[in-house]
Protein backbone atom coordinates (compact mmCIF):
# COMPACT_ATOMS: atom_id res chain seq x y z
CA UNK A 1 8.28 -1.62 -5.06
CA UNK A 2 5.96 0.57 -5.54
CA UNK A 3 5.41 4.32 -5.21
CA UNK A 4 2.30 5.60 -3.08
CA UNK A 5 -0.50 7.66 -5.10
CA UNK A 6 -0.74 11.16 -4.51
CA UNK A 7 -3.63 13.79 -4.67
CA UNK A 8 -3.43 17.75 -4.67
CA UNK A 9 -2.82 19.09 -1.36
CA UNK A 10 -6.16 21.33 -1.26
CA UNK A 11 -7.99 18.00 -2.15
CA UNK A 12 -6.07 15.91 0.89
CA UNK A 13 -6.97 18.16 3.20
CA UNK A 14 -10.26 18.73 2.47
CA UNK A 15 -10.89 14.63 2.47
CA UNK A 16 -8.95 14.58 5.89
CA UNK A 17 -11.10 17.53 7.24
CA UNK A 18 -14.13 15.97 5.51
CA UNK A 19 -14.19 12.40 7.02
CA UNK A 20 -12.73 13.29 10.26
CA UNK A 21 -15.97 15.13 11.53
CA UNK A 22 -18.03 13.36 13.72
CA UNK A 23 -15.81 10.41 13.53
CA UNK A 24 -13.66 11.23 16.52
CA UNK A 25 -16.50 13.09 17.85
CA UNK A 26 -15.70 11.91 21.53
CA UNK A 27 -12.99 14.31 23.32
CA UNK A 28 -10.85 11.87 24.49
CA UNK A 29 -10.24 11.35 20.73
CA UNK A 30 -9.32 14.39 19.75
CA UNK A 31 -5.34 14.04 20.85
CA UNK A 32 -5.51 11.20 18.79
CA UNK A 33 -7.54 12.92 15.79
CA UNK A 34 -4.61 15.43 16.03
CA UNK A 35 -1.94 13.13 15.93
CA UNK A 36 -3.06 11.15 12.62
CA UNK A 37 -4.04 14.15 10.93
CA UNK A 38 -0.59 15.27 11.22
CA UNK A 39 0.65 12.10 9.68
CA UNK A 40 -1.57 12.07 6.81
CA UNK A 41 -0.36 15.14 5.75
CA UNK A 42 3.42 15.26 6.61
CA UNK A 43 3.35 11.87 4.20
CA UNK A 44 2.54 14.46 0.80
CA UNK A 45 3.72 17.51 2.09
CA UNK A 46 7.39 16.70 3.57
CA UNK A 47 10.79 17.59 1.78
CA UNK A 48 12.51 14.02 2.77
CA UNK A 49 15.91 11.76 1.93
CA UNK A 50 16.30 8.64 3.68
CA UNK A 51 17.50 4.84 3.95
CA UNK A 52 14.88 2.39 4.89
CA UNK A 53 15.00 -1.15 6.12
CA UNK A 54 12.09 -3.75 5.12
CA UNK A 55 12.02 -6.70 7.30
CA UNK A 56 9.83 -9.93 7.77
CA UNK A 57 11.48 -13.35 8.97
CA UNK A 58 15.05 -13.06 8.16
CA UNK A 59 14.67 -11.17 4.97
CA UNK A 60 15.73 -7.94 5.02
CA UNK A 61 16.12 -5.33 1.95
CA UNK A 62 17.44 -2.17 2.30
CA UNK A 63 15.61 0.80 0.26
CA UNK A 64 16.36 4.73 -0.39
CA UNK A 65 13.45 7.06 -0.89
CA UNK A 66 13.64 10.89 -1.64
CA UNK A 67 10.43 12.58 -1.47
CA UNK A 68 10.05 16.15 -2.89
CA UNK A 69 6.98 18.94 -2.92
CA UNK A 70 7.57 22.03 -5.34
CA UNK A 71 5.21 24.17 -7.55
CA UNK A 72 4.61 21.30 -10.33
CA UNK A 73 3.36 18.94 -6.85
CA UNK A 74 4.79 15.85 -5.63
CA UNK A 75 8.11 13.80 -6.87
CA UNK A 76 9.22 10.78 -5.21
CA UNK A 77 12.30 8.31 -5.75
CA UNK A 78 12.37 4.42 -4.90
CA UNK A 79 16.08 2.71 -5.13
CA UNK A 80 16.85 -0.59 -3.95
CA UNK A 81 20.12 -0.71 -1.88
CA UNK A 82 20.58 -4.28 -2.27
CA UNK A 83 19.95 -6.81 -5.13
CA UNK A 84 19.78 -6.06 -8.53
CA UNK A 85 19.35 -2.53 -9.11
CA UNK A 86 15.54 -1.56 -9.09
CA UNK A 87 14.74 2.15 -9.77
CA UNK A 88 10.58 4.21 -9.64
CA UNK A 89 10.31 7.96 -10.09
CA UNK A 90 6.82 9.38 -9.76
CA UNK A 91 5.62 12.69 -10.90
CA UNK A 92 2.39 13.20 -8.95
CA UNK A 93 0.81 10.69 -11.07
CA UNK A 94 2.87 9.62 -13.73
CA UNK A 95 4.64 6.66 -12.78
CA UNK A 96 8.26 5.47 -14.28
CA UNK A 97 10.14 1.73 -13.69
CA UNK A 98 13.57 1.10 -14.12
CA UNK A 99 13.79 -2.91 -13.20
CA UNK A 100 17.53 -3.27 -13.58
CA UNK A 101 17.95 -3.57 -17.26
CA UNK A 102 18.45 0.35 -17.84
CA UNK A 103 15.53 0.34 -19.74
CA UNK A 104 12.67 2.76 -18.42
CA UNK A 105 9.14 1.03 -18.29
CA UNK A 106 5.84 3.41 -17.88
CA UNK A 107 3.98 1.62 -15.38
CA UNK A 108 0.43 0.86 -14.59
CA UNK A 109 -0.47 3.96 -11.58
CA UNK A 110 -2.37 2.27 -9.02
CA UNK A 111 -3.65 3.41 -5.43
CA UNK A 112 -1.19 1.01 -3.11
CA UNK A 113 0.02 2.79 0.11
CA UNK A 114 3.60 1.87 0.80
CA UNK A 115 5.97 3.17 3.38
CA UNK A 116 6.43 6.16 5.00
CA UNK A 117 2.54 6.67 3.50
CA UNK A 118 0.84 4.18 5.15
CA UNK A 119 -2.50 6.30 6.58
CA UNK A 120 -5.55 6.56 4.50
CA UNK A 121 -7.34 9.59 3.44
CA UNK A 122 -10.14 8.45 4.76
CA UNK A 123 -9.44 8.21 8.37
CA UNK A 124 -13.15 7.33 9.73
CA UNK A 125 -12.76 3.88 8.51
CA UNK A 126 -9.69 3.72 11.25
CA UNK A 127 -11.41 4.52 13.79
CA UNK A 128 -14.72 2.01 12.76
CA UNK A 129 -12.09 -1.02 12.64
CA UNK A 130 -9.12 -0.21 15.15
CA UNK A 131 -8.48 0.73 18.43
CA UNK A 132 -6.46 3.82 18.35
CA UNK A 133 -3.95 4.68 21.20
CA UNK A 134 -1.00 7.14 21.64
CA UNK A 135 1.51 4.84 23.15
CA UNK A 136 5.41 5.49 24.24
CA UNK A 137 8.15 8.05 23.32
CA UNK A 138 11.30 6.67 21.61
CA UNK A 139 14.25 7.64 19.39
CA UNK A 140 14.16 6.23 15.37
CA UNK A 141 16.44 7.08 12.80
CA UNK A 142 18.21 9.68 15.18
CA UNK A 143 14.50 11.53 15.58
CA UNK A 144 12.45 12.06 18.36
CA UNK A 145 9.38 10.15 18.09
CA UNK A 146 5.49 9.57 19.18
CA UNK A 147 4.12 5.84 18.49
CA UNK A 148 0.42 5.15 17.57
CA UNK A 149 -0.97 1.76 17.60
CA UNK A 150 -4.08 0.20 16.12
CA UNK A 151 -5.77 -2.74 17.86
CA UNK A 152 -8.23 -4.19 15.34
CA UNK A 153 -11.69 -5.14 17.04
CA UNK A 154 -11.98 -8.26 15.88
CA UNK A 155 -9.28 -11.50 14.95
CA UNK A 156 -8.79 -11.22 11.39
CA UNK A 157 -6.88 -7.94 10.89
CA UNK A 158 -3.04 -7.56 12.29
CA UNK A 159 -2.64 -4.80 15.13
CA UNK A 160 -0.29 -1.51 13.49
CA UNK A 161 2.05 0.34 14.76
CA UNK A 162 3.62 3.50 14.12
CA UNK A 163 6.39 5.87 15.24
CA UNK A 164 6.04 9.46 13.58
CA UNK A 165 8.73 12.29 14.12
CA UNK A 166 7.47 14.48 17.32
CA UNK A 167 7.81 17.75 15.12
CA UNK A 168 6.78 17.09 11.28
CA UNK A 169 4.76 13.98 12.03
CA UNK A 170 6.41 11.95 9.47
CA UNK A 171 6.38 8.34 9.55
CA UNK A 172 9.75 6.86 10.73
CA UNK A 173 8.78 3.35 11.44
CA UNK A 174 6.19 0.53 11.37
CA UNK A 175 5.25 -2.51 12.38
CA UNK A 176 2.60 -5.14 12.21
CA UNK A 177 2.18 -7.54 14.89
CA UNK A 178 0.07 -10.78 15.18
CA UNK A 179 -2.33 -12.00 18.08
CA UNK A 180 0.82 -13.03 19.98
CA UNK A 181 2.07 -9.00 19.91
CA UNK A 182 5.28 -10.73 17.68
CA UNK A 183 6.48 -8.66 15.25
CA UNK A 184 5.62 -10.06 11.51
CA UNK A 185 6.88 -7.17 9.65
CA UNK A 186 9.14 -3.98 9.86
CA UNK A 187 9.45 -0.86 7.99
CA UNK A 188 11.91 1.48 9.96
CA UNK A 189 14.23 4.39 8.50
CA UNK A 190 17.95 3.78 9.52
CA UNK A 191 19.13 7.38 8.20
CA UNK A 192 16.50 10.29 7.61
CA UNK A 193 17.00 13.69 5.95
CA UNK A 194 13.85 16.26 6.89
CA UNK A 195 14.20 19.39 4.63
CA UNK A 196 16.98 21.12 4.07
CA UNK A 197 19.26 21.10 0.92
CA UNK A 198 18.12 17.34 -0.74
CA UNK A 199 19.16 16.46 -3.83
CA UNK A 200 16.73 17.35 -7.09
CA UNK A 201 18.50 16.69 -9.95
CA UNK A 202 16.41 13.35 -10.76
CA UNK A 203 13.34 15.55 -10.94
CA UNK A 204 12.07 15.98 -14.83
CA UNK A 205 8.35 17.26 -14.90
CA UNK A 206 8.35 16.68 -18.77
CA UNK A 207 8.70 13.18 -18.60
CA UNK A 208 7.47 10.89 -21.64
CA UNK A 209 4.08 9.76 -20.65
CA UNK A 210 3.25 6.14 -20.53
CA UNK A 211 2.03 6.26 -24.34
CA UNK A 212 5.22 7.64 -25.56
CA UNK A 213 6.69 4.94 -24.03
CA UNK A 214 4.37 1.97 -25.32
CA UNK A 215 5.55 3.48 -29.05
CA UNK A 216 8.87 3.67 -28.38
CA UNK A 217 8.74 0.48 -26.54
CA UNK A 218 5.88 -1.09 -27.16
CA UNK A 219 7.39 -4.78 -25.64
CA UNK A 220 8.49 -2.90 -22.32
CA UNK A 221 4.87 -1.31 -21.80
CA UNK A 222 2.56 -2.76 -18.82
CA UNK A 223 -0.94 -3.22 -20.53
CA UNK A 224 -3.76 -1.36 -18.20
CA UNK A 225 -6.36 -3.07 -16.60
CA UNK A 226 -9.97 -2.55 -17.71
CA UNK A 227 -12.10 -1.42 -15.60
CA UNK A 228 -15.20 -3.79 -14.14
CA UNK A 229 -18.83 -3.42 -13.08
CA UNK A 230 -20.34 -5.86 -10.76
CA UNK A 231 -16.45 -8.25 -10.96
CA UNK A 232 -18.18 -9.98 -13.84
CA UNK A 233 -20.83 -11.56 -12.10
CA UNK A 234 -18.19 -12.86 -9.44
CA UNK A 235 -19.36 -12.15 -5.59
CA UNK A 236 -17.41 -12.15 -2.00
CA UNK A 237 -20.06 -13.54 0.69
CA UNK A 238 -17.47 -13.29 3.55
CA UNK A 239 -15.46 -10.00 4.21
CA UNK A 240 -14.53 -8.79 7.09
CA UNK A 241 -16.48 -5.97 8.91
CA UNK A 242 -15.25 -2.39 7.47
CA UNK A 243 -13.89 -3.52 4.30
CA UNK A 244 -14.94 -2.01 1.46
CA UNK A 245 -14.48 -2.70 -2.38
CA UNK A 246 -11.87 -0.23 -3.43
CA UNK A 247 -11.67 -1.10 -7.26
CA UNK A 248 -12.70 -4.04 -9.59
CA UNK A 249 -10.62 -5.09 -12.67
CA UNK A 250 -9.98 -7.23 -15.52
CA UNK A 251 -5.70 -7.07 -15.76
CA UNK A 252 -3.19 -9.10 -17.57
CA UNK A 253 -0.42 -11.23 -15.01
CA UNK A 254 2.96 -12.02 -15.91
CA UNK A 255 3.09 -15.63 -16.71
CA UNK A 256 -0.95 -15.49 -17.60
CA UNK A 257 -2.98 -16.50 -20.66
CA UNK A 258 -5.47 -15.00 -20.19
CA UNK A 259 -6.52 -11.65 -17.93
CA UNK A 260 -7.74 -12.51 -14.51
CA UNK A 261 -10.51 -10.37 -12.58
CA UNK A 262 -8.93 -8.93 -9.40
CA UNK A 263 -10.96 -7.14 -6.74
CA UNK A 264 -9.44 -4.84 -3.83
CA UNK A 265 -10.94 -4.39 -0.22
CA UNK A 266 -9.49 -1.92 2.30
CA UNK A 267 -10.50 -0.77 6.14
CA UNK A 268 -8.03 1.57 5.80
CA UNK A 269 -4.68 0.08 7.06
CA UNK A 270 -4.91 -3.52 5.58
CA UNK A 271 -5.90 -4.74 2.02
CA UNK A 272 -7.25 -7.72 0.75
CA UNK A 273 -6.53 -8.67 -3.16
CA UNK A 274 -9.50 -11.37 -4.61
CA UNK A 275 -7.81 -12.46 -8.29
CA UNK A 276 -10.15 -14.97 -10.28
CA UNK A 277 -8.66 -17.03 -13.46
CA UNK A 278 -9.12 -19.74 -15.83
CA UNK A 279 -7.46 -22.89 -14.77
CA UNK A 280 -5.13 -23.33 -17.21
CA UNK A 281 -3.38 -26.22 -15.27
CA UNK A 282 0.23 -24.46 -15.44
CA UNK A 283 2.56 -24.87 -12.97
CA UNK A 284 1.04 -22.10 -10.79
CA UNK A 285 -2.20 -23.15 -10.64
CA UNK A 286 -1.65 -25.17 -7.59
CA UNK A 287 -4.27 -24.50 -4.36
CA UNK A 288 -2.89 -23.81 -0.73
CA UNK A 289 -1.57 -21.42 1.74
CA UNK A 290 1.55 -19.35 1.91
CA UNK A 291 2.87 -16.63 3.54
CA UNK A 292 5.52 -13.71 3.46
CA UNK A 293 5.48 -11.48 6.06
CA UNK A 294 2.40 -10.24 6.54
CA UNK A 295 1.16 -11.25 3.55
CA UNK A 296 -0.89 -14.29 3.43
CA UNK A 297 -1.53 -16.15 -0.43
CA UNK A 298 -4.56 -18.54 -0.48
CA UNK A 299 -5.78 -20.11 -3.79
CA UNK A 300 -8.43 -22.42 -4.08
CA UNK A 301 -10.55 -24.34 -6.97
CA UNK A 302 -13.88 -23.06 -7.32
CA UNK A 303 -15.39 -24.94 -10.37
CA UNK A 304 -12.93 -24.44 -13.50
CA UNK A 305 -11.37 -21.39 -12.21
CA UNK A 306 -8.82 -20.70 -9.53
CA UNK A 307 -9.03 -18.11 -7.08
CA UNK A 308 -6.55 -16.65 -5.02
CA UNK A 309 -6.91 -14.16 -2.41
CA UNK A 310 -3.83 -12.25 -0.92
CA UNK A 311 -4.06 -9.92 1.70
CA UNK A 312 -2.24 -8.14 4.58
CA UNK A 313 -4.28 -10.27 7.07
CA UNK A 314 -4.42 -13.52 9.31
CA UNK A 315 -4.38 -17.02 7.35
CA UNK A 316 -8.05 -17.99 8.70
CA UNK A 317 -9.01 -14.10 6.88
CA UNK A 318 -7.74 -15.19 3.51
CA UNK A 319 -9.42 -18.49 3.74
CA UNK A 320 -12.58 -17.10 4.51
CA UNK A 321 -12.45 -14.75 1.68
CA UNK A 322 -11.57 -17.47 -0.31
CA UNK A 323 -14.12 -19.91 0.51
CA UNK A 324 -16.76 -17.51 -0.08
CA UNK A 325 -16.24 -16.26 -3.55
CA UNK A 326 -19.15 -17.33 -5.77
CA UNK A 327 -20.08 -16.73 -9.20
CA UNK A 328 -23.43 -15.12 -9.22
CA UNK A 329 -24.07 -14.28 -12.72
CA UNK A 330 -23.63 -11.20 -14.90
């Protein structure tokens, strides 16, 4: 689990206000427009305390989040309900892991939207990739809520969609659906706390950062990535229209010799992960196709390296991803 990055709330809205113009220029937009830019800012800006349910197949885990806005900015709390106990606090963006052995692990921040904050910043790449429509009225969680949905404009993105509470705009549930309209995945709040008097005890601004950690820890600590220019020489011929490379890495993986190369493509509601490694001929380097949920795994042999693409897309999008990564030289 992972905790959603947060900015400043001067610097959301002025991105929201920013990419919005011109992109919804058409009237018949604007009700739309309205709706999302709501959303996008109820997600940093809402007192919150719920129970969540995560659901693809028939696995289900059950999740508690408490979100929290003061003077010192954003604080949010990820618990798992089920399972072995799994524990992140974030302070705006300082990131802390408690995995189940009670020991507290600073953890590599990274830009990954998870639920309730699901909507991009920049919401002109919705609108360049999806349909978006204002659909039905329903009840979730006890709330009153408006539903969004997001056809994609071509076959190798899932359609979203999304059930935000009438009054805050807060998102209470989502879903992703394949070409059939059948539900692949769920993310829907079962009990929901808006404001009032939520607990903020957890809260400590003056956490240890992530380098106090590493030397009090230094076996516990999650190595950073380093950054990359140009993926190494390493090219993707065959993306889908609208995505665009988010960030470009060299990063160590749990069970990996040696670092692998990762590059991340968004349109703005899906994301497609490209990782590149040595074959090392371990019991994971095996090519194929596999799914969870939504999420689609394809690896492939490309010369002596493996790649593997993941992504919150159709099988024939992660195979085309795959099958186009080249090395083109540094």
């Amino acid at each position: 689990m992972q905790a959603a990055a947060t900015k400043p709330a001067f610097l959301l809205t002025a991105l929201l206000l920013a990419t919005v113009h011109g992109a919804f220029a058409d009237p018949l937009w604007q009700d739309e427009l309205n709706w999302l830019k709501t959303m996008a800012f109820a997600t940093h800006h809402t007192d919150y305390s719920g129970i969540f349910l995560y659901q693809y197949g028939n696995h289900v885990e059950i999740s508690r989040i408490t979100h929290i806005v003061d003077r010192d900015g954003e604080h949010s709390r990820l618990e798992s309900m089920d399972g072995s106990r799994r524990e992140i606090i974030r302070n705006n963006n300082k990131e802390l892991c408690c995995p189940g052995d009670n020991k507290v692990k600073a953890i590599e921040s990274q830009d990954i939207r998870t639920f309730p904050a699901l909507l991009p910043e920049q919401l002109l790449l919705l609108n360049e990739n999806y349909l978006i429509k204002k659909m039905e009225e329903e009840r979730v969680a006890g709330f009153h809520a408006h539903a969004i949905i997001f056809q994609p404009k071509d076959n190798l993105r899932y359609t979203h969609k999304m059930w935000a509470h009438g009054d805050s705009g807060l998102l209470l549930k989502a879903e992703m659906l394949d070409e059939r309209g059948r539900v692949i995945e769920r993310n829907t709040f079962l009990q929901l706390t808006i404001g009032g008097n939520i607990d903020r005890s957890w809260i400590v601004v003056d956490k240890p950062d992530a380098a106090s950690l590493a030397h009090q820890a230094p076996h516990d600590r999650l190595h950073k990535a380093e950054p990359l220019t140009n993926a190494g020489g390493w090219q993707v011929d065959m993306l889908p229209a609208g995505f665009r490379k988010v960030t470009e890495m060299r990063r160590p993986l749990r069970g990996k010799k040696s670092p692998v190369i990762q590059m991340v493509f968004s349109d703005g509601l899906a994301s497609i992960s490209v990782f590149i490694e040595a074959m090392d001929n371990d019991q994971d380097d095996h090519p194929g196709l596999s799914s969870q949920g939504a999420m689609q795994v394809y690896s492939k042999v490309t010369g002596d390296n493996l790649v593997t693409v993941v992504g919150e897309v159709p099988p024939r999008t992660v195979m085309q991803v795959a099958d186009s990564v080249r090395y083109g030289g540094q």
